[in-house]
C-alpha atoms as a PDB file:
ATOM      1  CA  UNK A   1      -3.024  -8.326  19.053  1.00  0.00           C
ATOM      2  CA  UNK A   2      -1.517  -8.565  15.342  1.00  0.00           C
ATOM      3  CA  UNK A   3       2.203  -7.090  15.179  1.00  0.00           C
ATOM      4  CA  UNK A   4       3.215  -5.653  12.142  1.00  0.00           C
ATOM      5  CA  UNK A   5       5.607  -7.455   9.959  1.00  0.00           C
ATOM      6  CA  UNK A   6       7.577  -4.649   8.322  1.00  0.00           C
ATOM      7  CA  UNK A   7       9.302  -5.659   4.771  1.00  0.00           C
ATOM      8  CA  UNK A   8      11.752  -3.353   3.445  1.00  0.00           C
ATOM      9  CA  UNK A   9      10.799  -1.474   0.206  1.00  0.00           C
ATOM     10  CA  UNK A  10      12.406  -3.308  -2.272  1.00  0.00           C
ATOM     11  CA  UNK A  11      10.549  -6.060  -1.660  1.00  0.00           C
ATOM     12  CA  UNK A  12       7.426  -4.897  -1.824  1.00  0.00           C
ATOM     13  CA  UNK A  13       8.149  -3.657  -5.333  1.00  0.00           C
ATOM     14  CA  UNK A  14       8.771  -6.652  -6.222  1.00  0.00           C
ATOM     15  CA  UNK A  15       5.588  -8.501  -5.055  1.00  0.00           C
ATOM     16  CA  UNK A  16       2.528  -8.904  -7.156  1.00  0.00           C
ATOM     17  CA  UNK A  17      -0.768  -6.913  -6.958  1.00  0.00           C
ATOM     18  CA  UNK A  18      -2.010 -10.610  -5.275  1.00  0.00           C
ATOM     19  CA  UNK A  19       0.914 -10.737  -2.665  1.00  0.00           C
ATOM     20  CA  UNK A  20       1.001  -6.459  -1.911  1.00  0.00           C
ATOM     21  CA  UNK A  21      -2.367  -6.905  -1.007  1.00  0.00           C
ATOM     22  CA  UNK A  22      -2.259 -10.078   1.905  1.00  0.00           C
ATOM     23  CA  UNK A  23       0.728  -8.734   2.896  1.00  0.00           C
ATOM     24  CA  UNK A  24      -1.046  -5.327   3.803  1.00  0.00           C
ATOM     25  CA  UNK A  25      -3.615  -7.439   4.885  1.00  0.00           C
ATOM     26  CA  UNK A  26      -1.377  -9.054   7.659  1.00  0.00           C
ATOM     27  CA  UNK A  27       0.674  -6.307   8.047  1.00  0.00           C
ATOM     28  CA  UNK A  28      -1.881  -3.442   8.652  1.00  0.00           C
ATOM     29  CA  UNK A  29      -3.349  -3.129  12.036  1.00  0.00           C
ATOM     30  CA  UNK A  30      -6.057  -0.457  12.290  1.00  0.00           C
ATOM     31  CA  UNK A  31      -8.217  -3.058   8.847  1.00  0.00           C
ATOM     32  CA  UNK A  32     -10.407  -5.053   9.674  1.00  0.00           C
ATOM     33  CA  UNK A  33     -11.709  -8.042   7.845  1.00  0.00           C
ATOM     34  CA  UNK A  34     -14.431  -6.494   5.731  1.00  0.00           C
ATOM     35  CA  UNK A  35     -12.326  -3.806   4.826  1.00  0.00           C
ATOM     36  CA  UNK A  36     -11.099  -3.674   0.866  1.00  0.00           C
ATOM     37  CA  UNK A  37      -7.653  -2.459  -0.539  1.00  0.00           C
ATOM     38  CA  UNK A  38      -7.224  -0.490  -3.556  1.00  0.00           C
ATOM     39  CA  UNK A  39      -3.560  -0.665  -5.465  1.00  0.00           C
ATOM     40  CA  UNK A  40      -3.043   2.297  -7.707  1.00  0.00           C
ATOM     41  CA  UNK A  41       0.339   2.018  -8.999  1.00  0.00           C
ATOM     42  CA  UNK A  42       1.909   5.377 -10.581  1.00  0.00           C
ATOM     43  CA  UNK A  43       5.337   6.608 -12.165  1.00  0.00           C
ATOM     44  CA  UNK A  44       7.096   6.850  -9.250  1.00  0.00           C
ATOM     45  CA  UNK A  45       5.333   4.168  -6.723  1.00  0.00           C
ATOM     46  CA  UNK A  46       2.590   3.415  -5.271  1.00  0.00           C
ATOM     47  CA  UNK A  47      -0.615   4.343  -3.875  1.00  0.00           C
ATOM     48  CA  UNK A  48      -2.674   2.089  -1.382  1.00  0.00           C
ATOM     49  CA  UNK A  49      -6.546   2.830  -0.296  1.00  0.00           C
ATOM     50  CA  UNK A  50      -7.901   0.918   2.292  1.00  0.00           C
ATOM     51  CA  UNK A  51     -11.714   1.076   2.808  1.00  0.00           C
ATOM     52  CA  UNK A  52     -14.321   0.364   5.241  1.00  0.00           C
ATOM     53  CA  UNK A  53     -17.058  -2.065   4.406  1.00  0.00           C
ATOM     54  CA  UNK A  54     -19.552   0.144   1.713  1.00  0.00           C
ATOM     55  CA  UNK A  55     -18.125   3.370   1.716  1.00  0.00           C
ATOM     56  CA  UNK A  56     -16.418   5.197  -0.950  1.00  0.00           C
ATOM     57  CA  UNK A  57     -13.783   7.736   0.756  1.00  0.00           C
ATOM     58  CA  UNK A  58     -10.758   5.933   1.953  1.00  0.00           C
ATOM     59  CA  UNK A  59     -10.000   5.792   5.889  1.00  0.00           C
ATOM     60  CA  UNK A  60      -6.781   5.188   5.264  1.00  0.00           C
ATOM     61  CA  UNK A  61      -3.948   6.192   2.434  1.00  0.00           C
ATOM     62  CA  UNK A  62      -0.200   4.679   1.742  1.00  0.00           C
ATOM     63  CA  UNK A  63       2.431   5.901  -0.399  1.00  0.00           C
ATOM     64  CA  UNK A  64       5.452   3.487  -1.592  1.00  0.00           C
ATOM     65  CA  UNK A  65       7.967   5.792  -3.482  1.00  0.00           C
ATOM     66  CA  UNK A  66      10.229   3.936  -5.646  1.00  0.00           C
ATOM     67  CA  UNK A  67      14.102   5.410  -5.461  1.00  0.00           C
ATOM     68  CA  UNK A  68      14.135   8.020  -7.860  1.00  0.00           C
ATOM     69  CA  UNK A  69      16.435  11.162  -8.451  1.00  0.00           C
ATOM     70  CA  UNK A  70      15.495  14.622  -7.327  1.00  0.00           C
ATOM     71  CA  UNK A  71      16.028  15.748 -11.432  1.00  0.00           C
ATOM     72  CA  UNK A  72      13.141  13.373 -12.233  1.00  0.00           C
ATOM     73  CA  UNK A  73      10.673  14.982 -10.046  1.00  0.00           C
ATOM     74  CA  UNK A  74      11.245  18.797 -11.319  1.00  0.00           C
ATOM     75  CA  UNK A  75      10.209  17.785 -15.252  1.00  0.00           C
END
């Protein structure tokens, strides 16, 4: 049985798209080996997708939320 290895958020912000994606790779226990990732980075974060083998709906979503003030979010 895999046990998570929990980073804290900063430094998955700093990882590449290369390293974000092996470390959800090891980290994430419900994928599987066939399964694909999908990085979507946004304003504020960033959005994860994790797929089963040949299909095109996610099983699976993660948000990463970079620190940002409350002011930001009501423009």
């Amino acid at each position: 049985m895999r046990e998570p290895k929990i980073k804290p958020i900063k430094e998955i912000f700093k990882m590449s798209k290369k390293e974000l994606i092996e470390y959800l790779k090891q980290s994430e226990i419900s994928m599987r080996p066939t399964d694909s990732i999908k990085v979507i980075p946004f304003q504020h974060g960033t959005k994860i997708l994790f797929y089963h083998k040949n299909k095109t709906k996610p099983y699976k979503t993660r948000v990463y939320l970079s620190k940002i003030e409350e002011i930001d979010l009501l423009r």
